[in-house]
Protein backbone atom coordinates (compact mmCIF):
# COMPACT_ATOMS: atom_id res chain seq x y z
CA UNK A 1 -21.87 -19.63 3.00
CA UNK A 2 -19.14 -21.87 4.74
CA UNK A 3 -15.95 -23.09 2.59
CA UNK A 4 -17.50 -26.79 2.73
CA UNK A 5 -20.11 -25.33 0.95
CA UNK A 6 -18.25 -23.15 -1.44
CA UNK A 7 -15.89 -25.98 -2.02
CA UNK A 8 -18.88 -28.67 -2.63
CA UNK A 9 -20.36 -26.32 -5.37
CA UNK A 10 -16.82 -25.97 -7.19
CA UNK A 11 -16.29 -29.08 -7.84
CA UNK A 12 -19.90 -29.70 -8.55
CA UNK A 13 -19.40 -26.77 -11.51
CA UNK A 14 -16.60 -28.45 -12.09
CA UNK A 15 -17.79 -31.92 -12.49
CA UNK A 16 -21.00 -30.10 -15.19
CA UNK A 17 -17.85 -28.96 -17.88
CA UNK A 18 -16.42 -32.08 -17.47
CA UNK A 19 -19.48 -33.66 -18.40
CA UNK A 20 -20.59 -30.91 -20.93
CA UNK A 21 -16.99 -31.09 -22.71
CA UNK A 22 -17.03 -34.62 -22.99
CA UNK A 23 -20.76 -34.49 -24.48
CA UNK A 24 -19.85 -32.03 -26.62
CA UNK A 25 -16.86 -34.04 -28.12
CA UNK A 26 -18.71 -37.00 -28.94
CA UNK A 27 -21.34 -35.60 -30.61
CA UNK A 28 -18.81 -33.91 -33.00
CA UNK A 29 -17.08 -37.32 -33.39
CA UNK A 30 -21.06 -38.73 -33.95
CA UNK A 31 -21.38 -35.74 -36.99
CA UNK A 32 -18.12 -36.24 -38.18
CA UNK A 33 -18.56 -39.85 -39.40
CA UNK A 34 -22.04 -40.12 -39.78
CA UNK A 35 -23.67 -42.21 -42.46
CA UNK A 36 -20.38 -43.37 -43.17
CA UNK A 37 -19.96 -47.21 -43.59
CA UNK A 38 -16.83 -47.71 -42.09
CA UNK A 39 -17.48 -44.56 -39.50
CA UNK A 40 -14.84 -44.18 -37.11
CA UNK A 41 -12.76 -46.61 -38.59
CA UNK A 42 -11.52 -43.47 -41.40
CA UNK A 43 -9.43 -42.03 -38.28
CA UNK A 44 -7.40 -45.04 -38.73
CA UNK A 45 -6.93 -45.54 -42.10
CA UNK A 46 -5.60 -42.03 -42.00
CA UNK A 47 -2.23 -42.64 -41.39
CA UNK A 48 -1.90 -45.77 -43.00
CA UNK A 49 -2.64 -43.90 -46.33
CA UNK A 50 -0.01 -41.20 -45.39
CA UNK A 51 2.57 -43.62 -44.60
CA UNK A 52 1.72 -45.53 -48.20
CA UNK A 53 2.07 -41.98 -49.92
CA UNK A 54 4.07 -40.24 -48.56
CA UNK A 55 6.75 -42.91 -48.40
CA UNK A 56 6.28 -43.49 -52.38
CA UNK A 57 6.63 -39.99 -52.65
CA UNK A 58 9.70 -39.31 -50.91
CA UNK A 59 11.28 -42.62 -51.40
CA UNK A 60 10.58 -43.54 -54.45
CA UNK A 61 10.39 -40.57 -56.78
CA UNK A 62 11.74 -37.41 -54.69
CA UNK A 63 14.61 -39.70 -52.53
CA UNK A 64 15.67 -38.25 -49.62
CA UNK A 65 17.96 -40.76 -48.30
CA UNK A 66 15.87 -41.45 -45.01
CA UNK A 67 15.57 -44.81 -44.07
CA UNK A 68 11.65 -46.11 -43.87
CA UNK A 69 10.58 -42.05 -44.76
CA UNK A 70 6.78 -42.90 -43.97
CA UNK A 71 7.78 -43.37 -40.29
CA UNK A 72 10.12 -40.63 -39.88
CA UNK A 73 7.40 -38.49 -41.43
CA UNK A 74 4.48 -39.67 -39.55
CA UNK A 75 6.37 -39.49 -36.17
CA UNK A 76 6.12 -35.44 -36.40
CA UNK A 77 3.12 -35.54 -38.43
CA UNK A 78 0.93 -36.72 -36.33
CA UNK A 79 1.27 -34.44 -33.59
CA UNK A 80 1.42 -31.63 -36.20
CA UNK A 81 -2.00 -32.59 -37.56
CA UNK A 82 -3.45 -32.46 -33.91
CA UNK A 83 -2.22 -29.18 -33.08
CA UNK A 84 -3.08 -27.12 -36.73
CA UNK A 85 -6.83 -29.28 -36.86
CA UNK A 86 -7.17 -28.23 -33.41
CA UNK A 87 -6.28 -24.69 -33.77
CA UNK A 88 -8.10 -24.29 -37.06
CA UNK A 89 -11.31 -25.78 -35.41
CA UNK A 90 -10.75 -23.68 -32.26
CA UNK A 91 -10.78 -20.75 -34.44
CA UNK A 92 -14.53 -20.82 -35.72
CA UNK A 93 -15.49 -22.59 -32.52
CA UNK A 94 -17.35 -19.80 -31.12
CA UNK A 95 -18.60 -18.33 -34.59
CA UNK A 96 -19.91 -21.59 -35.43
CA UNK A 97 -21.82 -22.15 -32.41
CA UNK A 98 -23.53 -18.48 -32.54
CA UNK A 99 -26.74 -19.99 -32.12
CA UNK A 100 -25.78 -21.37 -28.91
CA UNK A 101 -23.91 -18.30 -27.32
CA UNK A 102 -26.74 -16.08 -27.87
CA UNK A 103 -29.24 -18.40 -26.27
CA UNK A 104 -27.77 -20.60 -23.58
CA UNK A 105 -25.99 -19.62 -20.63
CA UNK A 106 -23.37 -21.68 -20.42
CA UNK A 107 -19.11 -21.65 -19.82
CA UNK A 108 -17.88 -20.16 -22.91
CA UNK A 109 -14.67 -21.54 -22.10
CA UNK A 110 -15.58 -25.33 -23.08
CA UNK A 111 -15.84 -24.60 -26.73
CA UNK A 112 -11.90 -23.98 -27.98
CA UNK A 113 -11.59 -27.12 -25.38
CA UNK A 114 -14.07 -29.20 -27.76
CA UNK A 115 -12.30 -28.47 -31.01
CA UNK A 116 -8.84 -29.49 -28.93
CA UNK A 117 -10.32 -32.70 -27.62
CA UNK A 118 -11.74 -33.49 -30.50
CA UNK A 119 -8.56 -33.53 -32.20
CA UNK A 120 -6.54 -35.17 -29.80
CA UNK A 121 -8.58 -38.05 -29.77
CA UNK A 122 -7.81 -38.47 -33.30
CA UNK A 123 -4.35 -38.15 -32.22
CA UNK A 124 -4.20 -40.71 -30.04
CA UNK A 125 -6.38 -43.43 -31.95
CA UNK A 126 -3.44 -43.14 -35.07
CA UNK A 127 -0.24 -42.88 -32.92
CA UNK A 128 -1.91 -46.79 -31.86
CA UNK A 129 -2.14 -47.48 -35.14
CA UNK A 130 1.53 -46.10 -36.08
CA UNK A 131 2.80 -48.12 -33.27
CA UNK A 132 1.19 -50.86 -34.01
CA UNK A 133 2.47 -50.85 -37.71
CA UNK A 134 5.66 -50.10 -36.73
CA UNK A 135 5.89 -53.12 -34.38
CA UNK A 136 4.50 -55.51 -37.28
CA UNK A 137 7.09 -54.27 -39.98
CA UNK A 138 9.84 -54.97 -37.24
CA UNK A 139 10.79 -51.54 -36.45
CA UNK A 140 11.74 -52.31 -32.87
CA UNK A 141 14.27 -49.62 -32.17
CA UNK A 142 10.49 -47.66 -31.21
CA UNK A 143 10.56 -49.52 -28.08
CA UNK A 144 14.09 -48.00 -26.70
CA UNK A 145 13.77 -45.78 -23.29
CA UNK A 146 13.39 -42.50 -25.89
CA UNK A 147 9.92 -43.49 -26.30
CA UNK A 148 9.38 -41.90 -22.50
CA UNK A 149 9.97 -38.45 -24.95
CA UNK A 150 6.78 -38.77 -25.73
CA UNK A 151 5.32 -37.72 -22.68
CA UNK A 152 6.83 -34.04 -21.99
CA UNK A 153 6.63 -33.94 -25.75
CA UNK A 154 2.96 -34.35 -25.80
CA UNK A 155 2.65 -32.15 -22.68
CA UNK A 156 4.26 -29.26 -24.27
CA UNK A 157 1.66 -29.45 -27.32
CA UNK A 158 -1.27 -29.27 -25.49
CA UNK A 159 -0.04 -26.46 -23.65
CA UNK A 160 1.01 -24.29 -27.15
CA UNK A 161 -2.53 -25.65 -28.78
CA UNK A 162 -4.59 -24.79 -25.70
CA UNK A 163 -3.22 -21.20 -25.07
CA UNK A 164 -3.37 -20.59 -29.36
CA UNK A 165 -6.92 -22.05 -29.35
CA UNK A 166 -8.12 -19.91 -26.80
CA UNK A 167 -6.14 -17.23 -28.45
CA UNK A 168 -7.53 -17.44 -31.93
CA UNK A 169 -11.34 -18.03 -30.77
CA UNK A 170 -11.42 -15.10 -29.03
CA UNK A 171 -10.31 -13.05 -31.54
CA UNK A 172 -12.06 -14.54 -34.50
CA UNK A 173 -15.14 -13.45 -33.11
CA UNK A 174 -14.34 -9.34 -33.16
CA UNK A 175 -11.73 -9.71 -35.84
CA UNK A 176 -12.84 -12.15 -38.71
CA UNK A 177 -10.00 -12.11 -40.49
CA UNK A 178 -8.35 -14.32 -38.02
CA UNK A 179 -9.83 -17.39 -39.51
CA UNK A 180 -7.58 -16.15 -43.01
CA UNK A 181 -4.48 -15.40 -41.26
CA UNK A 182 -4.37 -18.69 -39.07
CA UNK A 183 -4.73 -20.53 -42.30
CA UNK A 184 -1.63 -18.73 -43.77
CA UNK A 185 0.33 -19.48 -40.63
CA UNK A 186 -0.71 -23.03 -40.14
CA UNK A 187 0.23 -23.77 -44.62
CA UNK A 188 3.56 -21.92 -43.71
CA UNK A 189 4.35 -23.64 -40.29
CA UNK A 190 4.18 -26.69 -41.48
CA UNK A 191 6.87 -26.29 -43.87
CA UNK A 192 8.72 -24.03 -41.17
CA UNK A 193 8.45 -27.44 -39.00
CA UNK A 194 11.37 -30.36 -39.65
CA UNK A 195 8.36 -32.66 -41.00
CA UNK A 196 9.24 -33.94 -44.56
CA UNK A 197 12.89 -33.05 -44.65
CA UNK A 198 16.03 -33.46 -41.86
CA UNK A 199 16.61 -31.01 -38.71
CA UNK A 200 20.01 -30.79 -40.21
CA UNK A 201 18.80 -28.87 -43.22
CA UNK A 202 17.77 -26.61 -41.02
CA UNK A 203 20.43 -25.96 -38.48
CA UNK A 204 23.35 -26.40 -41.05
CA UNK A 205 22.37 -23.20 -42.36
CA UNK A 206 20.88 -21.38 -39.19
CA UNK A 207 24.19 -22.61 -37.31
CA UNK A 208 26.67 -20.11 -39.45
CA UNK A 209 24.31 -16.84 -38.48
CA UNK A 210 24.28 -18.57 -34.79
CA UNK A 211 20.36 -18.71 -35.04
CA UNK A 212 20.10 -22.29 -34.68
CA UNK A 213 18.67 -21.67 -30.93
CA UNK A 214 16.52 -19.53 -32.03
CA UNK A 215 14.60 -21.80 -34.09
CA UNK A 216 13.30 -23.44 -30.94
CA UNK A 217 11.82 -20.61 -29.81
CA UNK A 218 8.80 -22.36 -32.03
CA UNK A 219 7.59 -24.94 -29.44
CA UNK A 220 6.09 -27.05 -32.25
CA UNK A 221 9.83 -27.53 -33.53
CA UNK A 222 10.89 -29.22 -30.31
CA UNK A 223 7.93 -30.77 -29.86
CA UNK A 224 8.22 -32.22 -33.94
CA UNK A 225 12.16 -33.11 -32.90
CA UNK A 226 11.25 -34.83 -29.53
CA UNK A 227 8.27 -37.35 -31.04
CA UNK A 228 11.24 -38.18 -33.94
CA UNK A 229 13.57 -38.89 -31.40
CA UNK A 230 10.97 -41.03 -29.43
CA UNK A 231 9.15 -42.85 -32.58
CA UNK A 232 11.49 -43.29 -35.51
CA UNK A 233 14.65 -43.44 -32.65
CA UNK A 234 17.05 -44.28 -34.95
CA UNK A 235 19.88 -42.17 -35.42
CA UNK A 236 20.68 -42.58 -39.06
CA UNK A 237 23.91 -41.01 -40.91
CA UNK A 238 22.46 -39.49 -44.85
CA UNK A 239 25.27 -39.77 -47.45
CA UNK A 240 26.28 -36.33 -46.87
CA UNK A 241 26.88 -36.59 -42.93
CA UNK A 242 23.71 -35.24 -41.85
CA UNK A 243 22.02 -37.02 -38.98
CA UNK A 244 18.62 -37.42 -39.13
CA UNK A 245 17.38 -36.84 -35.86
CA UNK A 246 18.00 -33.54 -33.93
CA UNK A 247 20.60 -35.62 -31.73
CA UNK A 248 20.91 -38.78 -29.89
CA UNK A 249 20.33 -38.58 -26.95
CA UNK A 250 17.86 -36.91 -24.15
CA UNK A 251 19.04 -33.56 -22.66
CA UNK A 252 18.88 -31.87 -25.91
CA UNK A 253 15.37 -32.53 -26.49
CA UNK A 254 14.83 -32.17 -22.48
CA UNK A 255 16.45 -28.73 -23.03
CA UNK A 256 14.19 -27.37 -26.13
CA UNK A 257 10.65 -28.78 -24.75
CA UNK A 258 11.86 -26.79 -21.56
CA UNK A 259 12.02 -23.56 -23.53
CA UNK A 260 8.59 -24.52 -25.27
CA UNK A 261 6.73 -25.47 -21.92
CA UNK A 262 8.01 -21.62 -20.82
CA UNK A 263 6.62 -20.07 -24.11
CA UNK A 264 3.54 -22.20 -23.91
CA UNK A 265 3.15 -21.41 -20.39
CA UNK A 266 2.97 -17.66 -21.50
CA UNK A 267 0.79 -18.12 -24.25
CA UNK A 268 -1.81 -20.02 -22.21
CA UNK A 269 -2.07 -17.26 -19.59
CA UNK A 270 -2.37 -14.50 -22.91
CA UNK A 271 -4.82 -16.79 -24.77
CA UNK A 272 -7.17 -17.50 -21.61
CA UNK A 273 -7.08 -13.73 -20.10
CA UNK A 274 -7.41 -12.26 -23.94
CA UNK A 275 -10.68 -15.17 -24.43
CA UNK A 276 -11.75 -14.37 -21.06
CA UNK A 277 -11.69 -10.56 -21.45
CA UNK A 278 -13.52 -10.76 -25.11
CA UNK A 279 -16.17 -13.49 -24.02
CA UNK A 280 -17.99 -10.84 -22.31
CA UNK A 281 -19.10 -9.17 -25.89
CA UNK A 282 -19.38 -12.61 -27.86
CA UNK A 283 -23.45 -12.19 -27.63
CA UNK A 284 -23.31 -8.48 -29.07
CA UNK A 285 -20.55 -9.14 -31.50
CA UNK A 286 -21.96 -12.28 -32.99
């Protein structure tokens, strides 16, 4: 067979998951809303009702001190939501669909991606809707040069959700109590994350053991930090001194999403060799 060949029929195979993972994610996006009346619509009310809740939550009856809480909050919760719905679906992706491995040949390898893609379309559709709120409640300071964060931010989360998806799938499907311990992890990270309270809380107290580093060894931490710094962007002073973003400026965040994209990196290579290795048994195991 020559390499025109070889090459023709690559990107041909190529071309059929591109097709079958896009497939795939609509129809889940078809189930999800189904009979609804307002149907995909519920995706965007989403984070309006957070940011009405959450904001009389936390500035209202449990004050923080944070200026405009509900975007502060939603600027890491977002991309938190994406990567826990994504790694929780991931993890029953290939139990769920046992009907499917056993009968169809077909690349195993598009079903974590379905469960990611799924999510991150979410994603996307209510960071519009933030920004779009944002920009009609005259919260301008969104549109400074930080808002560029949000690339390498992004790109760092799909990496650390990919290589846990893959990860977690795989393993679900020998051990089943995955499924229980990634739902413990995901309710603890959450809270681990600098979501609903300051970095500063944080580092204050992880700065006197000289852990505060450390902390970024989480890549969802710098990744929650960066999308503050590019969304809410304004570096706000509590009454106690505490800033409420991670810092000001760029390298910082530059610097942490560099030791995430490295972690992630690592990850990605364990989760796909570890899915890889295991997919072989997923017709006899399921």
């Amino acid at each position: 067979m020559s390499a025109t060949s070889i090459d023709q029929r690559a990107r041909a195979q190529r071309q059929v998951r591109r097709e079958l993972l896009v497939g795939l994610i609509r129809k889940d996006l078809k189930v999800k809303y189904q009979g609804s009346v307002l149907g995909f619509l519920w995706s965007l009310a989403n984070p309006l009702l957070l940011l009405v809740v959450y904001s009389f939550v936390f500035g209202v009856v449990l004050k923080n001190g944070i200026p405009q809480f509900g975007f502060y909050l939603l600027s890491g919760l977002l991309v938190w939501n994406m990567f826990s719905g994504s790694v929780s679906t991931a993890t029953e992706s290939v139990v769920g669909n046992s009907g499917l491995v056993k009968k169809v040949r077909f690349p195993l390898g598009i079903l974590p991606m379905t469960a990611v893609g799924f999510n991150l379309v979410h994603f996307v559709l209510q960071l519009f809707v933030l920004l779009v709120v944002m920009l009609a409640t005259g919260f301008t300071s969104v549109l400074g040069p930080g808002l560029l964060l949000l690339i390498p931010a992004l790109a760092v989360a799909m990496l650390f959700t990919v290589g846990l998806a893959y990860l977690v799938a795989g393993l679900n499907v020998r051990y089943r109590d995955t499924k229980h311990i990634v739902e413990v992890v995901l309710m603890a990270g959450f809270w681990v994350n600098p979501i609903v309270y300051s970095i500063a809380q944080v580092t204050k107290e992880l700065n006197r053991h000289g852990l505060a580093n450390a902390y970024y060894l989480n890549p969802m931490a710098g990744v929650t930090t960066a999308m503050q710094r590019a969304l809410y962007a304004k570096d706000v002073v509590l009454a106690n001194g505490d800033h409420v973003l991670a810092d000001p400026g760029y390298l910082f965040y530059f610097e942490r999403l560099g030791v995430g994209a490295v972690i992630s990196l690592l990850l990605l290579w364990l989760g796909t060799s570890t899915y890889r290795r295991l997919s072989a048994d997923f017709a006899e195991e399921l």
